[in-house]
Protein backbone atom coordinates (compact mmCIF):
# COMPACT_ATOMS: atom_id res chain seq x y z
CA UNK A 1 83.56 184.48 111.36
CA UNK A 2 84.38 187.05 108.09
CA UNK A 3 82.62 186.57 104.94
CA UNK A 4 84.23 188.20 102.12
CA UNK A 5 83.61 189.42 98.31
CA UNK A 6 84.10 192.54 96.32
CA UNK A 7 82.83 195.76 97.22
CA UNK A 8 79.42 196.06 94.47
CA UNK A 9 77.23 198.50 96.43
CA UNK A 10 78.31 202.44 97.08
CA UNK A 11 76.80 203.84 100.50
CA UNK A 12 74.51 206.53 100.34
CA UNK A 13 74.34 209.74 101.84
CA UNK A 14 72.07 210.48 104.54
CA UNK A 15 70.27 213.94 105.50
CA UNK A 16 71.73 216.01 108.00
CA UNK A 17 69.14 218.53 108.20
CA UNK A 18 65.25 218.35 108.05
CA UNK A 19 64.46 216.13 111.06
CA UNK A 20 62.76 217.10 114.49
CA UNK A 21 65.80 218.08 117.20
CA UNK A 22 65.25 216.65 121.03
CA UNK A 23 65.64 219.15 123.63
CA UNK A 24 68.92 217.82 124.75
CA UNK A 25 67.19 218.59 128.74
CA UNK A 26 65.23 215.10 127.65
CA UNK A 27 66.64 211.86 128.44
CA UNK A 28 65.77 209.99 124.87
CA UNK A 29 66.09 206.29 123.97
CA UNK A 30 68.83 203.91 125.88
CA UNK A 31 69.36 207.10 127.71
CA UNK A 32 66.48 206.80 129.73
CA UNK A 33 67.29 203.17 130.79
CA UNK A 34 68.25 202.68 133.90
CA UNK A 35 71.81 202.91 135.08
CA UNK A 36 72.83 204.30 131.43
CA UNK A 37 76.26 205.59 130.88
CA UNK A 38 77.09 206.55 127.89
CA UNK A 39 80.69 205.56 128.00
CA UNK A 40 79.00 202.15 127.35
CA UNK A 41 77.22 202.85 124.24
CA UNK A 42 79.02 203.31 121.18
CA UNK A 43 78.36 206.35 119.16
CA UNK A 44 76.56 204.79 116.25
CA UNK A 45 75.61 207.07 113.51
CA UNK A 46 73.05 206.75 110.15
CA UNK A 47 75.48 206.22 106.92
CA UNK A 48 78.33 205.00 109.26
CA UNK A 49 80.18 202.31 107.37
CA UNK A 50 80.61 199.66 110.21
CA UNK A 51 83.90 197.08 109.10
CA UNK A 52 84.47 198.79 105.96
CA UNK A 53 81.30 196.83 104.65
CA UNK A 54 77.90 197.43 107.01
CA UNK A 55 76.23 200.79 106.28
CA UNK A 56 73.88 202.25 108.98
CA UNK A 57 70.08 202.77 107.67
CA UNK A 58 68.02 203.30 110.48
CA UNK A 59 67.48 202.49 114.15
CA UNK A 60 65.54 199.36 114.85
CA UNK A 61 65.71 199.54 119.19
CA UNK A 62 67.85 199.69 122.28
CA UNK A 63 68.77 197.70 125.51
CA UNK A 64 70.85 197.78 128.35
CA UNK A 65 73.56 195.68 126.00
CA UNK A 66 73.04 197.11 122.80
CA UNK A 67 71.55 199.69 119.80
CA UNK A 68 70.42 197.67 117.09
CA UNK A 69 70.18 199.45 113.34
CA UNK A 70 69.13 198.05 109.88
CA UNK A 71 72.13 197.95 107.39
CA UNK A 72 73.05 196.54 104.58
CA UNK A 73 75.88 194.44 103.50
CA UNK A 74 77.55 196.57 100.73
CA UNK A 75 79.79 193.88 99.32
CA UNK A 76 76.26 191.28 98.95
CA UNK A 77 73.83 193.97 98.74
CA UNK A 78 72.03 192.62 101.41
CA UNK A 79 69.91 193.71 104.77
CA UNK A 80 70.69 192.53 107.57
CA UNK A 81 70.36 193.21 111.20
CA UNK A 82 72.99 194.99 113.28
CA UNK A 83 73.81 195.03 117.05
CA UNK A 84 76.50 196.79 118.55
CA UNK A 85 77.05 195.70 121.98
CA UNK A 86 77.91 197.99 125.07
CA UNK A 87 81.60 198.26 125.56
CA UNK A 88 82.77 195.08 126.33
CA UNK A 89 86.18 192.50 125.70
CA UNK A 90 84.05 189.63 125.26
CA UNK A 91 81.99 188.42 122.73
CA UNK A 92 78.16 188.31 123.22
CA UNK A 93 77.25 185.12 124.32
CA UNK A 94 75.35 184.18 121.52
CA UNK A 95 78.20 184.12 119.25
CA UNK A 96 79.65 181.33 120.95
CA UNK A 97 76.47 179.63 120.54
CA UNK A 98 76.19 180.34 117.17
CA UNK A 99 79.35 179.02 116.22
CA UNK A 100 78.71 175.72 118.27
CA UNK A 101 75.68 175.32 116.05
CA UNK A 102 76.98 176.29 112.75
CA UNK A 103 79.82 173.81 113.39
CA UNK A 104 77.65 171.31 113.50
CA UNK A 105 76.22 171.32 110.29
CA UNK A 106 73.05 170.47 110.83
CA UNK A 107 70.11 169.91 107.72
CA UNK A 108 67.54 170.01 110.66
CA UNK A 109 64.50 171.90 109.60
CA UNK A 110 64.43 174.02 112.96
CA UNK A 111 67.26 175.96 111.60
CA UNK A 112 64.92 178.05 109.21
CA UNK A 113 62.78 178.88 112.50
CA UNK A 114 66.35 179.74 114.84
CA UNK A 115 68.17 183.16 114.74
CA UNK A 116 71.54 182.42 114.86
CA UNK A 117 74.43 185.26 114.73
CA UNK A 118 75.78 185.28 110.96
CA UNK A 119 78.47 187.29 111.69
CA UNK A 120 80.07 189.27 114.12
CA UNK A 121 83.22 191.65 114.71
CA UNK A 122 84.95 193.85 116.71
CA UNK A 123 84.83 197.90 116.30
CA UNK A 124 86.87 201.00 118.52
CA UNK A 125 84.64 203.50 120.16
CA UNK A 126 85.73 206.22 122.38
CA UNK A 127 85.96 204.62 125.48
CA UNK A 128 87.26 200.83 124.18
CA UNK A 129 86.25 198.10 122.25
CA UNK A 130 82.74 197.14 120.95
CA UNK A 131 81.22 193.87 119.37
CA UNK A 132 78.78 193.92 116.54
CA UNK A 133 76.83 190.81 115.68
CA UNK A 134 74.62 190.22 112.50
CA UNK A 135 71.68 188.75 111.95
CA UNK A 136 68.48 187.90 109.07
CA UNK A 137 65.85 190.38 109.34
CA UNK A 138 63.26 190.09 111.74
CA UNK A 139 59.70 191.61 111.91
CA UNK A 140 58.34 192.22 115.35
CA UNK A 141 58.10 189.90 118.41
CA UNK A 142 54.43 188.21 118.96
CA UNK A 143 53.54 190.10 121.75
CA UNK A 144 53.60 193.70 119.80
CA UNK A 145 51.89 191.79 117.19
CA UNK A 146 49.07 190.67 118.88
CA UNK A 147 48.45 194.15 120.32
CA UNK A 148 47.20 194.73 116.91
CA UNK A 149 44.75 192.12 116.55
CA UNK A 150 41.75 192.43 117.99
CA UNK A 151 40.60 190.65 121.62
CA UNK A 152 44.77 191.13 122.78
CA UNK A 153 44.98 187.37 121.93
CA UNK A 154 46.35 185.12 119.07
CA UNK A 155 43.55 182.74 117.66
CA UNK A 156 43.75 179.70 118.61
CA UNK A 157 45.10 178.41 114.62
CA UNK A 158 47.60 181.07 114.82
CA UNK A 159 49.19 179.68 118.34
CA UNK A 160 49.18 176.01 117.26
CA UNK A 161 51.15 177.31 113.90
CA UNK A 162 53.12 178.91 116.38
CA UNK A 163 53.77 176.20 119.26
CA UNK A 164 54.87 174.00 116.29
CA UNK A 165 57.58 176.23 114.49
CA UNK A 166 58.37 176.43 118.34
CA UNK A 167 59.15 173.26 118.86
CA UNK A 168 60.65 172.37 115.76
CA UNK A 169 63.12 174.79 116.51
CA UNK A 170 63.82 173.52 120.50
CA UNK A 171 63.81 170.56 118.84
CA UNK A 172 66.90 171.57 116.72
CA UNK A 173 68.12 173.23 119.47
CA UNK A 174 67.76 169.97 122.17
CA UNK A 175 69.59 168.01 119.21
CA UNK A 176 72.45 169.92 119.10
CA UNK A 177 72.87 169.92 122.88
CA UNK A 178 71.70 173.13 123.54
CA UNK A 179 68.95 174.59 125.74
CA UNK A 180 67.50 178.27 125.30
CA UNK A 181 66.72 179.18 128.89
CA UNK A 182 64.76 181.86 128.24
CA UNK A 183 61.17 180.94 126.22
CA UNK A 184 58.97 183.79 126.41
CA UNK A 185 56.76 185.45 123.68
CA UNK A 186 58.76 189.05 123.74
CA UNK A 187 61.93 186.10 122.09
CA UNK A 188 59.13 184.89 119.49
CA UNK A 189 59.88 187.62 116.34
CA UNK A 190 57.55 187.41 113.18
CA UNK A 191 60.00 186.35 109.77
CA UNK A 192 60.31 188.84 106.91
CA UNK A 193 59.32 186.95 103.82
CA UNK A 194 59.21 190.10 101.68
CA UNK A 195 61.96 192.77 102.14
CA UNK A 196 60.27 195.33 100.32
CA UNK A 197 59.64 196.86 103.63
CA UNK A 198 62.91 196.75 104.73
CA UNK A 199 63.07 199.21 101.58
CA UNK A 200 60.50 201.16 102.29
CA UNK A 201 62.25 202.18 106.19
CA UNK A 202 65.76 202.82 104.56
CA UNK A 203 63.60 205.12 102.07
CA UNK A 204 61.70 206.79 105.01
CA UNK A 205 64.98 207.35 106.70
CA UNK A 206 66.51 209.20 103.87
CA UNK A 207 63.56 211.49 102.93
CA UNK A 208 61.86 211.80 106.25
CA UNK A 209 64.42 211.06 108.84
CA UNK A 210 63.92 210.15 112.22
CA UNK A 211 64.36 212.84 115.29
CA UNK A 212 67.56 213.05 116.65
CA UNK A 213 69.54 214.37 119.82
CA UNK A 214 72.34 216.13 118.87
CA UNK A 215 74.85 216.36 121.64
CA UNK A 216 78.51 217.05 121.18
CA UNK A 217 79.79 213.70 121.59
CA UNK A 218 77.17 211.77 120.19
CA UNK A 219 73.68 212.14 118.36
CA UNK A 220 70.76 209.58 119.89
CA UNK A 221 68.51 208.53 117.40
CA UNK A 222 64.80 207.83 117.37
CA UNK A 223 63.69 204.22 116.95
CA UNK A 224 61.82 203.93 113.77
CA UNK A 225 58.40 201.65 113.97
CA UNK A 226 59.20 197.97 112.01
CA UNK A 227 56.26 197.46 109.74
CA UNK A 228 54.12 194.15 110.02
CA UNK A 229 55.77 191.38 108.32
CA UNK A 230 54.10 187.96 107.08
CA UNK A 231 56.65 185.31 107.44
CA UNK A 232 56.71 182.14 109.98
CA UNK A 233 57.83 183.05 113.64
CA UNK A 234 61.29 182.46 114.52
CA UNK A 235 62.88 181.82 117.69
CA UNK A 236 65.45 184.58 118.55
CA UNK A 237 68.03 185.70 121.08
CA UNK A 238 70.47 182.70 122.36
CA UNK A 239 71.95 185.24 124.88
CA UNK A 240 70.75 183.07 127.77
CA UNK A 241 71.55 179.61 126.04
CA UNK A 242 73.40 176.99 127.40
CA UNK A 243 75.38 174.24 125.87
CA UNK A 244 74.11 171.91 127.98
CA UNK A 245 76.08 168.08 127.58
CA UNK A 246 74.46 167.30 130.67
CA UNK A 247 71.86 168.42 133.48
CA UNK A 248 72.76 171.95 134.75
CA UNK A 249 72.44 173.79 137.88
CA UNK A 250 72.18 177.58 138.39
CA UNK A 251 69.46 180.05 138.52
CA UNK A 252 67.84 180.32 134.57
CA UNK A 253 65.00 181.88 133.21
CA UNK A 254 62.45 184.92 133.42
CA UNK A 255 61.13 184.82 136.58
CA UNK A 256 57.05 184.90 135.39
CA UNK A 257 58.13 181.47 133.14
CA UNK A 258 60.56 180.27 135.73
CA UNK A 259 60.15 176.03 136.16
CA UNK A 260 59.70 174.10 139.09
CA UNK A 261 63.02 172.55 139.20
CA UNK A 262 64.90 175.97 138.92
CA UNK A 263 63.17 177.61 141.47
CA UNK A 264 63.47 174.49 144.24
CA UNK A 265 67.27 174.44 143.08
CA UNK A 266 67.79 171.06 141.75
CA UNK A 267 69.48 170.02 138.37
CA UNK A 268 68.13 171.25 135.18
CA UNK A 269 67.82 170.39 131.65
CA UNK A 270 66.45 170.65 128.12
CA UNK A 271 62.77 170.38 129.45
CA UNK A 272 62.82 173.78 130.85
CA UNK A 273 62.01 175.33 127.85
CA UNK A 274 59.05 172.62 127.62
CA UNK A 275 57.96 174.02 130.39
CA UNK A 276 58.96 177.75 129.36
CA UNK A 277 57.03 177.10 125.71
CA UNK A 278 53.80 175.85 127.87
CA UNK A 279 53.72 178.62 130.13
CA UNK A 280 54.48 181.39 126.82
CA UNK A 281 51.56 179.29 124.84
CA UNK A 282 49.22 180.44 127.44
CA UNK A 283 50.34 184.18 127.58
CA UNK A 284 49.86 184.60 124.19
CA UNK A 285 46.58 182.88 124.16
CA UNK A 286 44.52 183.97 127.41
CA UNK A 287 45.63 187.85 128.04
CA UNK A 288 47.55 186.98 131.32
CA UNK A 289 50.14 184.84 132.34
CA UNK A 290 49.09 181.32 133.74
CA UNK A 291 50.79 182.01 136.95
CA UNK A 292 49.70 186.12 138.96
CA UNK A 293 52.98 186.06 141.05
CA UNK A 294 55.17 187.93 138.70
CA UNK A 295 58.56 188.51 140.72
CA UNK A 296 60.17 185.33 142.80
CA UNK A 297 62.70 187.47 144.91
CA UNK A 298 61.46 186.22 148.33
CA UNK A 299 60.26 183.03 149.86
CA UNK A 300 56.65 184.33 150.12
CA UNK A 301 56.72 184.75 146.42
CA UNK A 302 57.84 181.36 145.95
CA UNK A 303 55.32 180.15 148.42
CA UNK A 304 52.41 182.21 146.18
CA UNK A 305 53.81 180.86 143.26
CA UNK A 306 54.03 176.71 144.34
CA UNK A 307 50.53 177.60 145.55
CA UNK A 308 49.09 178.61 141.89
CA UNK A 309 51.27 175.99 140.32
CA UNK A 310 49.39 173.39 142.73
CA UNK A 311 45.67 174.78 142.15
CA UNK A 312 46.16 174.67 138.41
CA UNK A 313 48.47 171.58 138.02
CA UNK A 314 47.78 169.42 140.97
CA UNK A 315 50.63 168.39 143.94
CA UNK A 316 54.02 167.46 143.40
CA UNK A 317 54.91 164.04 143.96
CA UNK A 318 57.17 163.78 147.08
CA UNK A 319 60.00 161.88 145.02
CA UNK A 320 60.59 165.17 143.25
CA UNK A 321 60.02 167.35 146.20
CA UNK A 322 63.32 165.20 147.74
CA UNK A 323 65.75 165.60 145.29
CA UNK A 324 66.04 169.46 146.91
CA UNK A 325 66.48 170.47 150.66
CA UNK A 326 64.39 173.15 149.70
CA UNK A 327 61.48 171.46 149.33
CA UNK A 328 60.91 171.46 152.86
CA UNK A 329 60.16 174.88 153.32
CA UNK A 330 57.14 174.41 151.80
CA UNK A 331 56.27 171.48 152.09
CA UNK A 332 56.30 168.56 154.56
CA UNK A 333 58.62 165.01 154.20
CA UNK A 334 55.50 163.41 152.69
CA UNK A 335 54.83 166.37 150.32
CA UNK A 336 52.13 167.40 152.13
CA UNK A 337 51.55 171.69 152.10
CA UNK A 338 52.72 173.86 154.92
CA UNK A 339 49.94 175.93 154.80
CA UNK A 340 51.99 179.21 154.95
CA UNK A 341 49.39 180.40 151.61
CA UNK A 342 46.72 179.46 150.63
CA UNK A 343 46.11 177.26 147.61
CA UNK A 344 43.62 179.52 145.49
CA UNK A 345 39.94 177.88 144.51
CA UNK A 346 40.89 177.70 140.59
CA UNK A 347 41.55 175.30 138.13
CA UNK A 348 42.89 175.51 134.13
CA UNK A 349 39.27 174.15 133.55
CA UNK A 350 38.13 177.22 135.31
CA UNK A 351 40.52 179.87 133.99
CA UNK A 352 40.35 178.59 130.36
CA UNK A 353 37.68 180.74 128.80
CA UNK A 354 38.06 180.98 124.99
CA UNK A 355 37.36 177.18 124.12
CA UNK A 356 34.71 174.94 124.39
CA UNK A 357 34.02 171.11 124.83
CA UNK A 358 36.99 169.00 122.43
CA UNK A 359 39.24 171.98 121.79
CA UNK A 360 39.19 172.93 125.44
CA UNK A 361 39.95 169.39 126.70
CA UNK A 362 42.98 169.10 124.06
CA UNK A 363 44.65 172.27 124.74
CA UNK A 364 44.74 172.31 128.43
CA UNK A 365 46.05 168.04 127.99
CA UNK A 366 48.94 169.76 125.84
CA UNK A 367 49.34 172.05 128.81
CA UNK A 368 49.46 170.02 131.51
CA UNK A 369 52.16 167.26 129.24
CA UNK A 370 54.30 170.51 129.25
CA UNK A 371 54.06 171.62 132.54
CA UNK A 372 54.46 168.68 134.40
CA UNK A 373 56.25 169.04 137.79
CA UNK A 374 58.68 166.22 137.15
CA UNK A 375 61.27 167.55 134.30
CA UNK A 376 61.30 163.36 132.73
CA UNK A 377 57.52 163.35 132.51
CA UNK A 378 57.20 166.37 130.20
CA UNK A 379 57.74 164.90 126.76
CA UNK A 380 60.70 166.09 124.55
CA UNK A 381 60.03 168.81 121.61
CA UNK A 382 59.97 166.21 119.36
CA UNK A 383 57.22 164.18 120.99
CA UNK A 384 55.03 167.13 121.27
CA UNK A 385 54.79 168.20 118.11
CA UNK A 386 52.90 164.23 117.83
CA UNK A 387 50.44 166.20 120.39
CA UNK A 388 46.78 166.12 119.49
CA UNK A 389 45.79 169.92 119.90
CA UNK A 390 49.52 170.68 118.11
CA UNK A 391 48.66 168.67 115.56
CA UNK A 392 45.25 169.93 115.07
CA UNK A 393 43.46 168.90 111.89
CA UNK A 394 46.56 166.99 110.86
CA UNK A 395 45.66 164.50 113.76
């Protein structure tokens, strides 16, 4: 996956001195995840030339897989983003599903709104080998944005621009035989139409640099804040992706935006991340996720969640319920509830509270297309975006 062209750009030279020190007592950053080791981590530092051709500018954040920094591409004089993975002799598995879709050659227009891996490669750290995988800019995901607005909530125009760059994107995806698995807003990341700002934090860094941890293998680095950017939302992180030729089984998604047909078991597909992009549509527009059982790790939380799924979405019909064995430890051979929870008094009539009349009745019909028990009813990406409320004024 190399690119190559001459060298035009010379690195800079960043401060060592005149930044705040962490007490080294202080767990800081991906250190105070849980089960860090550090052995896992590579020792990234600011002004590191990464592949003779990727220079460090500042931290961007940090998981239990990777650090991820703002560089730039010396030989294109470029930004891009950086991630250098925890120790590992395999790829990240969103490499392999970038290459699947870049060997495709695609001229769909849900490309623009996808974040696919440009490039990756290979580095030595102390303790074996790391991958590093590049990607475009992005500003921050949807959910730290709409902490800044006001009311916690996206308006409703801003989540039907966003529900449509969604699915024009799944719909690229679904094309190309490949389903995402994991739809939630924190994989929703605002674009970066103007990269002034990317300037601005490679600035900061050099004249007011971040605080740091020096230890004597390593120095941890403070995250530094990514300013609000203005461009359309794109769909990130293919980590969780499948290429999916046909139906699937296994155990996908987050558990809070977890579908039906995953959690009973039973062959998957493509329409799970309907169902994922109705569920995240809801999160980001009513302060709360649609369903209040947030883990599924026992069959009690399963039971409280096929309870809210049936007060807000009606019964199951019993031809689904039998494609699973089990199905019948919550329910009955003619679909009919066992009773173990209650079904709680509510309705999406009742718990939608921010529209009125039309609007209301047209949103929560888009939600209920999208959430639809059986996987064939929901409609494809492609057929949604011909949905009334996605559509909007373009109806």
């Amino acid at each position: 996956m190399g690119l190559s062209s001459t060298p035009i750009t010379q690195p800079r030279k960043f401060p060592t001195s005149g930044f705040d020190t962490i007490n080294s007592t202080i767990l800081f950053e991906e250190e105070s995840l849980p089960g860090y080791l550090k052995a896992h981590y590579y020792p990234v530092c600011l002004g590191e030339v990464l592949n003779t051709r990727y220079q460090i500018l500042t931290k961007l954040g940090f998981g239990s897989t990777s650090t991820v920094w703002l560089c730039r591409d010396l030989h294109q004089n470029r930004y891009l983003t950086l991630k250098v993975h925890v120790r590992s002799t395999q790829p990240p598995p969103d490499v392999q599903i970038s290459q699947h879709l870049k060997s495709l050659q695609s001229t769909h227009t849900g490309q623009r709104y996808t974040r696919i891996a440009l490039d990756s490669f290979q580095i030595r750290g102390p303790h074996g080998p790391h991958h590093c995988t590049l990607y475009q800019p992005a500003g921050i995901d949807i959910r730290d944005y709409i902490h800044c607005l006001e009311g916690d909530a996206l308006p409703e125009n801003l989540l039907r621009v966003t529900v449509r760059f969604m699915l024009v994107a799944l719909d690229y995806l679904h094309e190309a035989k490949v389903v995402h698995t994991d739809i939630n807003p924190h994989n929703i990341l605002l674009g970066i139409d103007d990269t002034s700002i990317l300037t601005e934090m490679e600035e900061d860094e050099l004249s007011n640099p971040a605080p740091q941890k020096l230890l004597s293998d390593r120095t941890i680095f403070a995250t530094r804040a990514m300013p609000l950017s203005t461009g359309e939302p794109v769909l990130a992180d293919l980590g969780e992706a499948r290429i999916a030729q046909t139906t699937q089984t296994g155990l996908i998604m987050p558990s809070v935006y977890r579908a039906p047909e995953v959690m009973l078991g039973m062959q998957w597909d493509e329409k799970v991340d309907v169902w994922g992009l109705g569920q995240t549509a809801w999160t980001l527009f009513e302060q709360g996720h649609l369903f209040t059982t947030p883990d599924l790790e026992s069959e009690m939380d399963h039971a409280r969640r096929f309870a809210e799924m049936m007060a807000l979405l009606g019964p199951p019909p019993v031809e689904f319920l039998r494609r699973s064995e089990r199905s019948w430890r919550f329910w009955d051979e003619n679909g009919k509830w066992n009773g173990r929870v209650d079904i709680p008094e509510q309705s999406l009539e009742t718990r939608e509270t921010r529209l009125q009349g039309d609007g209301k009745v047209l949103f929560l019909r888009f939600l209920r297309k999208a959430l639809s028990w059986v996987p064939e009813d929901r409609p494809t990406a492609k057929e949604l975006l011909m949905d009334e409320w996605v559509r909007g004024d373009d109806y």
